[in-house]
Protein backbone atom coordinates (compact mmCIF):
# COMPACT_ATOMS: atom_id res chain seq x y z
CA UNK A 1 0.00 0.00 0.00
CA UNK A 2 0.90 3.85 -1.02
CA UNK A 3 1.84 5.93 1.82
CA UNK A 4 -1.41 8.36 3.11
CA UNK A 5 -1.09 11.88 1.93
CA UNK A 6 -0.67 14.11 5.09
CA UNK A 7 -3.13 15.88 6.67
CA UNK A 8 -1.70 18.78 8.87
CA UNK A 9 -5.29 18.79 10.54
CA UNK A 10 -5.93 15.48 10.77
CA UNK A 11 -2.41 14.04 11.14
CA UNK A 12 -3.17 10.61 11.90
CA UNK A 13 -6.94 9.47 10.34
CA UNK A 14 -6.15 5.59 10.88
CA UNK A 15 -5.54 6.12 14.48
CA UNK A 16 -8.68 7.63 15.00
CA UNK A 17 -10.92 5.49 13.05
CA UNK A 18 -11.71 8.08 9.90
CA UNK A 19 -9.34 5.97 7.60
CA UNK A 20 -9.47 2.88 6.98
CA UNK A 21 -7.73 -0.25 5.41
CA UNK A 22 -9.79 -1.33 2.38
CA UNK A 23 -10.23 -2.75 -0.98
CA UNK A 24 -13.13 -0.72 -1.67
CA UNK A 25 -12.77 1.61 -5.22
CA UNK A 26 -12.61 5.58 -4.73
CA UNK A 27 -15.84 7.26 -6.52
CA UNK A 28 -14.20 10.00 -7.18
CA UNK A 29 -11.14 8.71 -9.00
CA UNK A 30 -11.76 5.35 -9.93
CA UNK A 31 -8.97 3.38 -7.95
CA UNK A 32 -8.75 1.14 -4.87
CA UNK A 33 -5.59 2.19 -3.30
CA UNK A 34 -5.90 0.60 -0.01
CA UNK A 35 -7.81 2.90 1.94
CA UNK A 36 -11.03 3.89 2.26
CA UNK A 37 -12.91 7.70 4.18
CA UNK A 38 -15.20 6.34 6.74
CA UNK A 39 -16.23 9.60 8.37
CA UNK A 40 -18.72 11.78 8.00
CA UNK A 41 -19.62 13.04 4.87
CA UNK A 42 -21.78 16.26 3.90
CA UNK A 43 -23.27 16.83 -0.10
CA UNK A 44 -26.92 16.41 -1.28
CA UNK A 45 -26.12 12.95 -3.23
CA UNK A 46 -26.81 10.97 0.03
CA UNK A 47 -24.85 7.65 -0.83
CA UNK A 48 -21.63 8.55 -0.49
CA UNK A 49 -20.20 6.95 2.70
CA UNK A 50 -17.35 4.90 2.48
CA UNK A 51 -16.33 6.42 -1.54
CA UNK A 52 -13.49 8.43 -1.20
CA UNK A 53 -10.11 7.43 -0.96
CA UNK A 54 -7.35 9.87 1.25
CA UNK A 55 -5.95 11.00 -2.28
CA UNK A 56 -9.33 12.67 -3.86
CA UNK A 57 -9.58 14.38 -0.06
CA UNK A 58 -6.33 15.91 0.22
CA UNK A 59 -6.02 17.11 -2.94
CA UNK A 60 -9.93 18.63 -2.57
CA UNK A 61 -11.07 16.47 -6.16
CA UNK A 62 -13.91 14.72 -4.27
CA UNK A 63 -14.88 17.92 -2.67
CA UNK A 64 -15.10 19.58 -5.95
CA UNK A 65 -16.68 17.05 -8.00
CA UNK A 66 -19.52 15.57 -5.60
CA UNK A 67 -19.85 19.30 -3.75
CA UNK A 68 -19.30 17.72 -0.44
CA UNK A 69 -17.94 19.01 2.70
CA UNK A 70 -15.64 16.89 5.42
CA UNK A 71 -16.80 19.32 7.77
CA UNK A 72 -19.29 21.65 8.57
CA UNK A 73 -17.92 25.38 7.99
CA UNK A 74 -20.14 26.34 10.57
CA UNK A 75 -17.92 23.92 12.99
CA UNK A 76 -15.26 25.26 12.66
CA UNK A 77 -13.99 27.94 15.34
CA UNK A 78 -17.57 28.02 16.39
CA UNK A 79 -18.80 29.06 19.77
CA UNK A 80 -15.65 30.95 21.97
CA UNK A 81 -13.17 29.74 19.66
CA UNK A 82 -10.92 32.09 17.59
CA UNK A 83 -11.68 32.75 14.38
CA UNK A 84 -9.56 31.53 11.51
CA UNK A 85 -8.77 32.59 8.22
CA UNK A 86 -10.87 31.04 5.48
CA UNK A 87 -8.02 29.50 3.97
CA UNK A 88 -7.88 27.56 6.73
CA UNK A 89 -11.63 26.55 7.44
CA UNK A 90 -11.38 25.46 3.73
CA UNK A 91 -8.49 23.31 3.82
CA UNK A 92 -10.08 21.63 7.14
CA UNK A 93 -13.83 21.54 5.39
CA UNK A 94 -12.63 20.44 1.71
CA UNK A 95 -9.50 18.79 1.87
CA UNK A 96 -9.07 17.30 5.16
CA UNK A 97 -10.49 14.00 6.95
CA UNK A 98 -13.62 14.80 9.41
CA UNK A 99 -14.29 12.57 12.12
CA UNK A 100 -17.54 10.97 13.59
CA UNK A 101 -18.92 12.82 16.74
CA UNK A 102 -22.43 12.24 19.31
CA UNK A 103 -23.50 15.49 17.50
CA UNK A 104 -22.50 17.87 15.09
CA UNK A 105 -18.69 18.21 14.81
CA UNK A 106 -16.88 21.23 15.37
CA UNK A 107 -13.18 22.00 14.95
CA UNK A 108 -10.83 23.45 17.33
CA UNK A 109 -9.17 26.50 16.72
CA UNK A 110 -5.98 28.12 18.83
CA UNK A 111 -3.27 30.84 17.86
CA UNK A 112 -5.61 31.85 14.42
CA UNK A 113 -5.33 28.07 12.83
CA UNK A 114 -7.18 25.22 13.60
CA UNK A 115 -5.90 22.25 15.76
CA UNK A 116 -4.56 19.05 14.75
CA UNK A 117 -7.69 16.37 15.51
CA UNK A 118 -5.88 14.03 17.52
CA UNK A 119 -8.93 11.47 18.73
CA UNK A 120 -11.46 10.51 21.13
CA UNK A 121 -11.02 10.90 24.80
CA UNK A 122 -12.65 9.49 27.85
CA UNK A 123 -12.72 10.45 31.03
CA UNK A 124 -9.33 8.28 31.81
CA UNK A 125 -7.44 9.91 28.79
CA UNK A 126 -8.70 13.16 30.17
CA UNK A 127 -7.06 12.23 33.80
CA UNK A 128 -4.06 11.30 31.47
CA UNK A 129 -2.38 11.90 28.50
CA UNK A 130 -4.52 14.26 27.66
CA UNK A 131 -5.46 15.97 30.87
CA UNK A 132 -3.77 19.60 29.06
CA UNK A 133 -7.56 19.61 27.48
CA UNK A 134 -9.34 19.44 30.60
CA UNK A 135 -9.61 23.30 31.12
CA UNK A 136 -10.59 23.97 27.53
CA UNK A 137 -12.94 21.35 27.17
CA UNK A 138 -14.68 22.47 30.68
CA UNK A 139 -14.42 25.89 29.83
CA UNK A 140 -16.28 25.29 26.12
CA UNK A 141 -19.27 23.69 28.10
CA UNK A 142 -20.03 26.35 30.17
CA UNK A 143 -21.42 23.96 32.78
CA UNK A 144 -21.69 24.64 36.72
CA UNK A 145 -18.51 23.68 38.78
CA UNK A 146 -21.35 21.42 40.44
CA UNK A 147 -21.67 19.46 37.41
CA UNK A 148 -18.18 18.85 35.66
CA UNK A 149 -16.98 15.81 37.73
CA UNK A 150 -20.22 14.16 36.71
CA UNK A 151 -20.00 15.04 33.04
CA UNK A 152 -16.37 14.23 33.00
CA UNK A 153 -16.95 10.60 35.03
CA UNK A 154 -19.66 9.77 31.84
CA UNK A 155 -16.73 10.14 28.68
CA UNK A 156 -14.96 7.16 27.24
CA UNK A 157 -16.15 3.68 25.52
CA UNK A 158 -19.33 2.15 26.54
CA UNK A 159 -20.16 5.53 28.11
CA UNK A 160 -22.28 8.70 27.28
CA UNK A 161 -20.43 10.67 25.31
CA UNK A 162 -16.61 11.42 24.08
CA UNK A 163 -13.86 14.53 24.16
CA UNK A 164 -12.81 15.58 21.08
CA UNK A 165 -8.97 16.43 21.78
CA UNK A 166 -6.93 19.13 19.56
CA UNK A 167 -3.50 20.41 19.57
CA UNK A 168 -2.53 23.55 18.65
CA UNK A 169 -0.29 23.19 15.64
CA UNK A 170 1.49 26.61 16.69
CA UNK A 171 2.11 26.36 20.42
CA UNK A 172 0.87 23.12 21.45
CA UNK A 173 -1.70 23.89 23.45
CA UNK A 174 -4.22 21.26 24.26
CA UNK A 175 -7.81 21.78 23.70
CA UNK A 176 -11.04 20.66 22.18
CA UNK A 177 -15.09 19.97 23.58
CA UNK A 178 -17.33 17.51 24.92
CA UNK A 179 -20.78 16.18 23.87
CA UNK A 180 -23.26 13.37 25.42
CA UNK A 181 -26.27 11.81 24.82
């Protein structure tokens, strides 16, 4: 198999489940070249899950041709995030993996460019290797003080809900949000 194209916003898709290993041919170019998008996909032709290979994503063809967004523009730097150029919100809309969230997915933003999606995070990776988030993600829900330890104690697998962790590309800050059932 071909190496994946990088993705500074998304710089490793396989890890977090948005990539995968397939046989399956690319819609928008015609070839199976080992991989296979499985996130989230947004254009008014409805079937188009599981079509597009890394390739026709990075270099924004499948974007283009089937008019389809990755993300939703409106997700990115949305709510008391910093706004980004719209350079930026394209490359992260058109021609860069989304990923699969609870609700609708947003994208982090930090030092006027958008984070690097780095995955999922429960309420363990949280106390962890990700525990820089913690005060982003908290301060993003705009919850009581009352509430947070319960909110945080129902993240992870098999639970109500997921982190979405970020790094700043610039400064490294950690960051990201929460959402639940």
């Amino acid at each position: 198999m071909t190496a994946l194209p990088h993705f500074k916003y998304h710089p490793d898709p396989i890890g977090t489940g948005s990539i995968e290993a397939s046989a399956e041919t690319c819609r928008c170019c015609g070839q199976a070249r080992g991989y296979i998008y499985t996130g989230p996909v947004y254009a008014a032709e409805e079937a188009l899950e599981n079509a597009f290979c890394p390739w026709c994503i990075a270099d924004g063809s499948a974007a283009a041709r089937f008019d389809a967004e990755f993300t939703d523009p409106a997700g990115v730097a949305s709510g008391l995030w910093i706004p980004v150029p719209d350079a930026v919100t394209d490359e992260v809309c058109y021609r860069t993996p989304g990923f699969t969230g609870w609700q609708d997915t947003r994208w982090w933003t930090h030092c006027r460019d958008a984070g690097e999606f780095l995955g999922y995070g429960g309420h363990e990776d949280l106390a962890g290797r990700w525990a820089g988030a913690v005060a982003e993600i908290r301060e993003d829900l705009l919850v009581p003080d009352d509430d947070w330890e319960d909110i945080l104690a129902s993240l992870g697998e098999g639970r109500d809900g997921w982190a979405y962790v970020f790094r700043c590309r610039h400064c490294g800050t950690l960051g990201g949000y929460a959402d639940w059932s």
